[in-house]
N, C-alpha and C. Protein backbone atom coordinates (compact mmCIF):
# COMPACT_ATOMS: atom_id res chain seq x y z
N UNK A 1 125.23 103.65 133.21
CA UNK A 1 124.13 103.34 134.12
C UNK A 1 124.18 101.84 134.43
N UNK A 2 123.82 101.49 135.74
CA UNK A 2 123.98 99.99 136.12
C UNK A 2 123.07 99.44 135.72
N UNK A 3 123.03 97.93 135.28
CA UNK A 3 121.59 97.33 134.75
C UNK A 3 120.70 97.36 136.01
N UNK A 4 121.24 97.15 136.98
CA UNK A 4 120.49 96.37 138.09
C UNK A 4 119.11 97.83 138.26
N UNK A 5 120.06 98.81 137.86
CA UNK A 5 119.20 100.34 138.43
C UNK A 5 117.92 100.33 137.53
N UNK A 6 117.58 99.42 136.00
CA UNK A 6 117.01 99.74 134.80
C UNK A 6 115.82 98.50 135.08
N UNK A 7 114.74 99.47 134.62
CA UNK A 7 113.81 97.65 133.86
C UNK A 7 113.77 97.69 132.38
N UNK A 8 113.89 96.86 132.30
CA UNK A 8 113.47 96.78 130.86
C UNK A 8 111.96 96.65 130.85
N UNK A 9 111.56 97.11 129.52
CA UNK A 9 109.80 97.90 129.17
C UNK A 9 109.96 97.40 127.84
N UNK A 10 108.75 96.54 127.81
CA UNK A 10 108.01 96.02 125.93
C UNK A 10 107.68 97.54 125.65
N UNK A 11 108.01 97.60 124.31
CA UNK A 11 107.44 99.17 123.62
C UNK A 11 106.75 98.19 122.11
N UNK A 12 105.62 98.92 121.86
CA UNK A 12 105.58 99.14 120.68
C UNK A 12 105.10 100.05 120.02
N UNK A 13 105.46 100.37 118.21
CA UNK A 13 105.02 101.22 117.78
C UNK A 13 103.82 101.17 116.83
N UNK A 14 102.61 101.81 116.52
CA UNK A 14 101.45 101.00 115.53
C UNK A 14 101.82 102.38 114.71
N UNK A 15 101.93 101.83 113.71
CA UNK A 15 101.82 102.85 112.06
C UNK A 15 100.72 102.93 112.03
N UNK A 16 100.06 103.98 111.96
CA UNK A 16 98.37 104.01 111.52
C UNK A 16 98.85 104.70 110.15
N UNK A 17 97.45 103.89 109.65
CA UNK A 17 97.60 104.83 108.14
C UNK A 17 98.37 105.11 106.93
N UNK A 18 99.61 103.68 107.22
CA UNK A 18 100.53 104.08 106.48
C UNK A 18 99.81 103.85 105.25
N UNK A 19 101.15 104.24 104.07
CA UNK A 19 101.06 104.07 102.69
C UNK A 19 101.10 102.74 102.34
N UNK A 20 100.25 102.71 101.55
CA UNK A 20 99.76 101.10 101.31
C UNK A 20 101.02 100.70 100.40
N UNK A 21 101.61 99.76 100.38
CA UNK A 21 102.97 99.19 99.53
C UNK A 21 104.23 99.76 99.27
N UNK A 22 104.02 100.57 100.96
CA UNK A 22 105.61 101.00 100.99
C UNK A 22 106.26 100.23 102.62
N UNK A 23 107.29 100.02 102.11
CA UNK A 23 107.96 99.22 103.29
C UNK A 23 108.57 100.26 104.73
N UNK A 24 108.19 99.67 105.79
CA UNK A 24 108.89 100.28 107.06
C UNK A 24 109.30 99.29 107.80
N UNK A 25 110.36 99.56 108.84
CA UNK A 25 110.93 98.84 109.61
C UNK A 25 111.46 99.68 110.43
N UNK A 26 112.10 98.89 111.60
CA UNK A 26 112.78 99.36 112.67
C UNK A 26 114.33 99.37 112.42
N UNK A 27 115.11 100.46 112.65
CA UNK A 27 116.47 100.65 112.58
C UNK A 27 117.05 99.83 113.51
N UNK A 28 117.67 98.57 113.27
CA UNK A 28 118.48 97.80 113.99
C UNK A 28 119.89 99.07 114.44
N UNK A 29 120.53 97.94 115.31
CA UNK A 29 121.16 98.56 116.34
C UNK A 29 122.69 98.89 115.32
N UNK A 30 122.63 98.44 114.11
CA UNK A 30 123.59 98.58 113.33
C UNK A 30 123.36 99.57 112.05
N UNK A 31 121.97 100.28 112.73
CA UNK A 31 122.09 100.99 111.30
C UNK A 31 121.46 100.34 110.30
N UNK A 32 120.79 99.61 110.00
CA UNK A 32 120.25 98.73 109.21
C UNK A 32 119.34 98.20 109.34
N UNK A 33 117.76 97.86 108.37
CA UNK A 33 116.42 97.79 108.40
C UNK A 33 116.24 96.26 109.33
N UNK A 34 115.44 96.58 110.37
CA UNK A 34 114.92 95.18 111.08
C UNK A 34 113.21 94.98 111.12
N UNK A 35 113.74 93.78 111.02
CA UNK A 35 111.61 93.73 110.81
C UNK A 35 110.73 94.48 109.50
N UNK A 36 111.48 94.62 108.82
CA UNK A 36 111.15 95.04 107.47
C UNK A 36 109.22 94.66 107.36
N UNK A 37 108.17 95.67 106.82
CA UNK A 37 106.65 95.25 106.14
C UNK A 37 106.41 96.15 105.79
N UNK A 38 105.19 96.06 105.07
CA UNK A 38 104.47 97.02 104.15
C UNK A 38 102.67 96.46 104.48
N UNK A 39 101.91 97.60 104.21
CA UNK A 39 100.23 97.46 104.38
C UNK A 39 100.17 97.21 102.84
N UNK A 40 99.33 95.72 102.92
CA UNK A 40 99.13 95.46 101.72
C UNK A 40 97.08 96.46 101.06
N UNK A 41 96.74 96.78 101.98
CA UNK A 41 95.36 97.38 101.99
C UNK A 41 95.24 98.40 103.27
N UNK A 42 95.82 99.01 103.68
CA UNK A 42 96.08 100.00 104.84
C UNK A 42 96.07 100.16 105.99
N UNK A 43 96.02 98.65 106.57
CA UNK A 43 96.11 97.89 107.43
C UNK A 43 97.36 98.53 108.24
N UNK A 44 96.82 98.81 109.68
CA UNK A 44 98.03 99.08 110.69
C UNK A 44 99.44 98.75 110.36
N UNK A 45 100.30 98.70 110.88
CA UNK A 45 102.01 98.24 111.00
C UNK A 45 102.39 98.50 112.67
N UNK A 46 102.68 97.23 113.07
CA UNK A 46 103.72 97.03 114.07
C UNK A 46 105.04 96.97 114.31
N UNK A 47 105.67 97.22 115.62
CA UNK A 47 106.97 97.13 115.28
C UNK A 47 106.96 97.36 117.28
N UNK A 48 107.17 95.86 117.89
CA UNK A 48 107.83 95.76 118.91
C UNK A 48 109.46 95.53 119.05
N UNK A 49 110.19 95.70 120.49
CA UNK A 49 111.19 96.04 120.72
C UNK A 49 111.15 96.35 122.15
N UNK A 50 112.19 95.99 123.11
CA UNK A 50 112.63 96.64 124.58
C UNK A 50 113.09 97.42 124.14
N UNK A 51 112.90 98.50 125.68
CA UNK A 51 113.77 99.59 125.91
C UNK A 51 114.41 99.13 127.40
N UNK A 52 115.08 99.78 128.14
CA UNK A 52 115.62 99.60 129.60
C UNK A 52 115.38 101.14 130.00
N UNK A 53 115.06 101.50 131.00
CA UNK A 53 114.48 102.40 131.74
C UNK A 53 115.15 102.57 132.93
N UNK A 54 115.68 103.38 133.36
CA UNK A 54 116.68 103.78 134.65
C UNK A 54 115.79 105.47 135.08
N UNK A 55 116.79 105.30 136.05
CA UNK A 55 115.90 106.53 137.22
C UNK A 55 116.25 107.48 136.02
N UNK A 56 115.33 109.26 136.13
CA UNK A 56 115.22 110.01 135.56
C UNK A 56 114.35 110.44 134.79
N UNK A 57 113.34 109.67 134.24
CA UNK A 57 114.34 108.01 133.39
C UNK A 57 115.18 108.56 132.03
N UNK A 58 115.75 107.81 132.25
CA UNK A 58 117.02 107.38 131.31
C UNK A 58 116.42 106.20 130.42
N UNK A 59 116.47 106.77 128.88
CA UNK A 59 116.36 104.96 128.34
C UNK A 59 117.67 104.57 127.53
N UNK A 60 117.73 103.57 127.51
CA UNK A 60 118.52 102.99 126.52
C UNK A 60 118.15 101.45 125.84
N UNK A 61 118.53 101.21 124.93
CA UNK A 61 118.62 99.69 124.29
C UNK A 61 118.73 99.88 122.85
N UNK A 62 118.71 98.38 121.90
CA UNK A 62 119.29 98.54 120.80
C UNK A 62 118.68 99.73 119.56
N UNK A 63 117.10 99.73 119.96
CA UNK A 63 116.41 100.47 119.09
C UNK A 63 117.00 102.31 119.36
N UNK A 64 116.98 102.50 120.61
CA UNK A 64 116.98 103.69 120.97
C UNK A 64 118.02 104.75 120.84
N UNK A 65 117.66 105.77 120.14
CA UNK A 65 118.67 106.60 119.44
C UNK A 65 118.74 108.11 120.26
N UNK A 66 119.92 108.54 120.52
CA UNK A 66 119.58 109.96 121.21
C UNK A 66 120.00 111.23 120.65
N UNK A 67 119.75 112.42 120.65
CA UNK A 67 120.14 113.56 120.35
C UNK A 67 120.07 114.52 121.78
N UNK A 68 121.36 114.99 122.07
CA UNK A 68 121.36 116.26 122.54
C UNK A 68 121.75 115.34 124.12
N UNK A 69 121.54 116.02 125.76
CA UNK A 69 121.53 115.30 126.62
C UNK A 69 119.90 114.75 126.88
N UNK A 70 118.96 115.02 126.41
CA UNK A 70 117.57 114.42 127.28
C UNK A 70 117.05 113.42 125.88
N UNK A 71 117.22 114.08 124.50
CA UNK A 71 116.07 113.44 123.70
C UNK A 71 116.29 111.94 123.45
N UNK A 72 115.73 111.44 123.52
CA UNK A 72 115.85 109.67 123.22
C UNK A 72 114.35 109.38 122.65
N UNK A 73 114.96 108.66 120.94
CA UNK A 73 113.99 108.60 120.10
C UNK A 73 113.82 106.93 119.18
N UNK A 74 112.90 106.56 118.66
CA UNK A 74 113.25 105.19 117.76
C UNK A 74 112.80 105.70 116.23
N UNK A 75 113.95 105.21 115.77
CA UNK A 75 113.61 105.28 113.98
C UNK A 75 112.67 104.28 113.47
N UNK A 76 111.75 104.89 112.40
CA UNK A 76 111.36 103.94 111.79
C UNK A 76 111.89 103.99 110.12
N UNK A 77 112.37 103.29 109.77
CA UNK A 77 112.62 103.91 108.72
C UNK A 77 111.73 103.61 107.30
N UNK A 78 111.45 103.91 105.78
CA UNK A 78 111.00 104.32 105.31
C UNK A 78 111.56 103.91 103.92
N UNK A 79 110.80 102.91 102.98
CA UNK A 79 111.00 103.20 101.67
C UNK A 79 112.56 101.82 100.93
N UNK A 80 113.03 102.94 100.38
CA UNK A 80 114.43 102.66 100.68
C UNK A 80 115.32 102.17 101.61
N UNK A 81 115.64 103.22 102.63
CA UNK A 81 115.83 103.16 104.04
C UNK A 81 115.41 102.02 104.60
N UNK A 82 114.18 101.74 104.43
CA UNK A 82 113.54 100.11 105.14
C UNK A 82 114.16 98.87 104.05
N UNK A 83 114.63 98.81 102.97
CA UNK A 83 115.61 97.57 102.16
C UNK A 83 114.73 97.67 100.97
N UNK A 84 113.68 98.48 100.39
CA UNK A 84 113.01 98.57 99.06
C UNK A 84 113.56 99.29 98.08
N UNK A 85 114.93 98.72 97.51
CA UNK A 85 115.33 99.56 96.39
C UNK A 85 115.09 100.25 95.09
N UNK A 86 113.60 99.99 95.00
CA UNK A 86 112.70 99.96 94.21
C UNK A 86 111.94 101.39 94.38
N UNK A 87 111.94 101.59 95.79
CA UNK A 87 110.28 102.41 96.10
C UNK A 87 110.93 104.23 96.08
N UNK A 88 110.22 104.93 95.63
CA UNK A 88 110.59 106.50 95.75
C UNK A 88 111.09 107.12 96.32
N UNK A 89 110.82 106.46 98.11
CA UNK A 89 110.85 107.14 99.32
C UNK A 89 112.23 106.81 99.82
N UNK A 90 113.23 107.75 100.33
CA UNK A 90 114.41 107.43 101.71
C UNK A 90 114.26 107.96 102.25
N UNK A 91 112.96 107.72 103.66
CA UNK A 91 112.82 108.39 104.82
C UNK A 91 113.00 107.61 106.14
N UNK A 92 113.44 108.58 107.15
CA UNK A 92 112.68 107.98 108.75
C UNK A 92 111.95 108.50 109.42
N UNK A 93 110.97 107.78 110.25
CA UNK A 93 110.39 108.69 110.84
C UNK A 93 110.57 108.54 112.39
N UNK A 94 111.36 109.74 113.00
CA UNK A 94 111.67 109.82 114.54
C UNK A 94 110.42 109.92 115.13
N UNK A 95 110.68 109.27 116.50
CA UNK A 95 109.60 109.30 117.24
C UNK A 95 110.32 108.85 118.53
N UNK A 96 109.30 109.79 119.42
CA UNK A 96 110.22 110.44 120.31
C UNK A 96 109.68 109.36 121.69
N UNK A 97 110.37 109.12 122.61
CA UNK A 97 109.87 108.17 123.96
C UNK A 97 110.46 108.44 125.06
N UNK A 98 111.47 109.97 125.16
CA UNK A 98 111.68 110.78 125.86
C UNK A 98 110.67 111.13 127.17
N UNK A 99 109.93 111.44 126.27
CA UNK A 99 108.64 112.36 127.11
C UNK A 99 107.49 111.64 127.49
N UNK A 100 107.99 110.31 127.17
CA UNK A 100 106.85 109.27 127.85
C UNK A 100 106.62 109.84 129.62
N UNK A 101 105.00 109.72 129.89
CA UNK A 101 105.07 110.07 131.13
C UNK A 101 105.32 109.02 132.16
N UNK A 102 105.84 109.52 133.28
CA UNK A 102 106.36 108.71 134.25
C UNK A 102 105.74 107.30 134.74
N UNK A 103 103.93 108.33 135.09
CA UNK A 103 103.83 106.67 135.57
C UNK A 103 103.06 106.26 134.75
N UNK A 104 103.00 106.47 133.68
CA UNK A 104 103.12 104.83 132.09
C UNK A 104 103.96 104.00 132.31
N UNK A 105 105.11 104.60 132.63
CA UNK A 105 106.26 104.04 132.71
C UNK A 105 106.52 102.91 133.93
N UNK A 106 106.18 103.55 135.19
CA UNK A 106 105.76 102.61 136.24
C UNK A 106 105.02 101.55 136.07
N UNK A 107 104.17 101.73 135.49
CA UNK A 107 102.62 101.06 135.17
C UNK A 107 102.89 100.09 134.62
N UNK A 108 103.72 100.26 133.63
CA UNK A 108 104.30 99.08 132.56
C UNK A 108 105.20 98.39 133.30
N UNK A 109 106.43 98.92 134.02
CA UNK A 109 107.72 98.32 134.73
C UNK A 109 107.33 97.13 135.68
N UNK A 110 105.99 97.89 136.39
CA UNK A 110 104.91 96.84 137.58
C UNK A 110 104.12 96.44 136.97
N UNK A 111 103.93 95.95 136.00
CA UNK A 111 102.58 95.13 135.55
C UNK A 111 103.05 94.39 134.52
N UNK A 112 104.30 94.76 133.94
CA UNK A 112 104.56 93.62 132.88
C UNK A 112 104.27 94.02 131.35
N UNK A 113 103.39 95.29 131.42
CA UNK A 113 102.50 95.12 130.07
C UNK A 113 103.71 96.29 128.98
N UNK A 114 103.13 96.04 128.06
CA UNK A 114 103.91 96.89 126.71
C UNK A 114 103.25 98.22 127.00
N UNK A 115 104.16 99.31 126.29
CA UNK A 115 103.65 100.60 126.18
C UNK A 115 103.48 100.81 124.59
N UNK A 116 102.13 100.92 124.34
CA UNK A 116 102.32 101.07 122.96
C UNK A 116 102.06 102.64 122.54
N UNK A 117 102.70 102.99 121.36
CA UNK A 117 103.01 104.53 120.83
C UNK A 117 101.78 104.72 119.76
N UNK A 118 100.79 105.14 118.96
CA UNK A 118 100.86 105.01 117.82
C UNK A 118 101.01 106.72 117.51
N UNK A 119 101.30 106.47 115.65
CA UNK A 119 101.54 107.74 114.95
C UNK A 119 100.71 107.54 113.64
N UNK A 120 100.92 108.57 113.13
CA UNK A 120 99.99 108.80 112.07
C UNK A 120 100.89 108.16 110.46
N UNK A 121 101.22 107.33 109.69
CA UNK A 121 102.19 106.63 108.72
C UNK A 121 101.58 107.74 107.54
N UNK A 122 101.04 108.39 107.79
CA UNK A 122 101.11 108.89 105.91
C UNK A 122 101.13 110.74 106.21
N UNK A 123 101.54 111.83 105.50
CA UNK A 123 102.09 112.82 105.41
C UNK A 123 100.84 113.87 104.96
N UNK A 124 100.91 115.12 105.10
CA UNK A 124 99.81 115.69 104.69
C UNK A 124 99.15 115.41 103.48
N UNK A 125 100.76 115.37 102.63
CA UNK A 125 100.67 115.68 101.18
C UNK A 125 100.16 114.17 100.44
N UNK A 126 100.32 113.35 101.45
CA UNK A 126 100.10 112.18 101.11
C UNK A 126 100.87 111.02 101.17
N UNK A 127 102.00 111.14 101.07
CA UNK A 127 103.38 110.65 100.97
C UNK A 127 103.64 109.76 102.88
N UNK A 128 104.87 108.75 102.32
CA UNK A 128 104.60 108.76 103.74
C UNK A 128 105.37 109.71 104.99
N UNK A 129 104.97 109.49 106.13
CA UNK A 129 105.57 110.89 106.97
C UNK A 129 107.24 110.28 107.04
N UNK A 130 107.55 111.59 107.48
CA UNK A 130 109.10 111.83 108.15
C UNK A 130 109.75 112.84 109.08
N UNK A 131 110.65 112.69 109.27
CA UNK A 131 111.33 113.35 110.20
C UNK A 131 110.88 113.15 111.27
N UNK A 132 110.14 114.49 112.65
CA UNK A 132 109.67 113.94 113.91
C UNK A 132 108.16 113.95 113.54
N UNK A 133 107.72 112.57 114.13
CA UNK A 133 106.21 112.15 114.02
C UNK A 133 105.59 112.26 115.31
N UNK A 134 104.85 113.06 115.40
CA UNK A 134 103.92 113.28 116.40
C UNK A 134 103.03 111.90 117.15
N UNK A 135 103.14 111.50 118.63
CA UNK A 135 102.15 110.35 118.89
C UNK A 135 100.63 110.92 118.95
N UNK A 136 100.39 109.83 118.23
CA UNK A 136 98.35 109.90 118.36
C UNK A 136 97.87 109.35 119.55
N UNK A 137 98.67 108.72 120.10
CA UNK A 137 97.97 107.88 121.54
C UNK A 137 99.52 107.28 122.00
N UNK A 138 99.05 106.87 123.31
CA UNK A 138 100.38 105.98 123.96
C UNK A 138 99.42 105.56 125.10
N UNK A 139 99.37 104.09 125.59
CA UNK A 139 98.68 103.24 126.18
C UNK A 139 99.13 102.10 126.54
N UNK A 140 99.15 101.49 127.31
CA UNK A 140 99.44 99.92 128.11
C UNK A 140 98.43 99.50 127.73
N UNK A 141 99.16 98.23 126.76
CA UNK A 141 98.55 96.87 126.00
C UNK A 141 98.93 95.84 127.09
């Protein structure tokens, strides 16, 4: 895809709820924990990052991971996984920006502003979540 065809779009993601003193971060583009934190009292978690956005849309950039031909998703990863060699957990939690609707997407491209995702950080059972995480909201900040 040509750049010229793409905008690039602020994304971010808010952890609601995570587990208090477990570490998450964003999967750098190498496979490896970026932006590494933990809720010291259960306090939200952030985690900004571009995406680039082309007709279709199409995303791509360093965060953005795909499966299959349409799904395009960002890891968060979890525990271990996030650089805590210490903590119980080796999880990620996918989350999906595929199915972002279109004109969010516009909205953000023409106005400049971030699209923010949030999800729910902690698991039925208690633990923190994994695999695909459902969004609780998605909104222009």
């Amino acid at each position: 895809m040509v750049r010229e065809s793409q905008s690039e779009i602020p994304m971010r993601i808010v952890i609601e709820q995570p587990v208090v003193g477990v570490l998450h971060s964003l999967q750098a583009k190498d496979d490896h924990p970026l932006d590494p934190k933990c809720s010291k009292a259960g306090e939200a978690l952030t985690f900004d990052f571009p995406v680039r956005v082309g007709p279709g849309p199409k995303f791509s950039g360093d965060q953005v991971r795909r499966e299959g031909p349409e799904r395009r998703f960002v890891y968060i990863r979890v525990g271990q996984a996030a650089g805590d060699p210490a903590s119980p957990w080796t999880r990620r939690m996918k989350i999906d920006i595929h199915d972002i609707d279109q004109q969010l997407l516009d909205a953000a491209a023409k106005g400049g502003r971030r699209i923010e995702i949030s999800v729910n950080g902690t698991g039925k059972d208690g633990t923190p979540a994994c695999a695909t995480v459902r969004s609780t909201g998605r909104r222009l900040v």
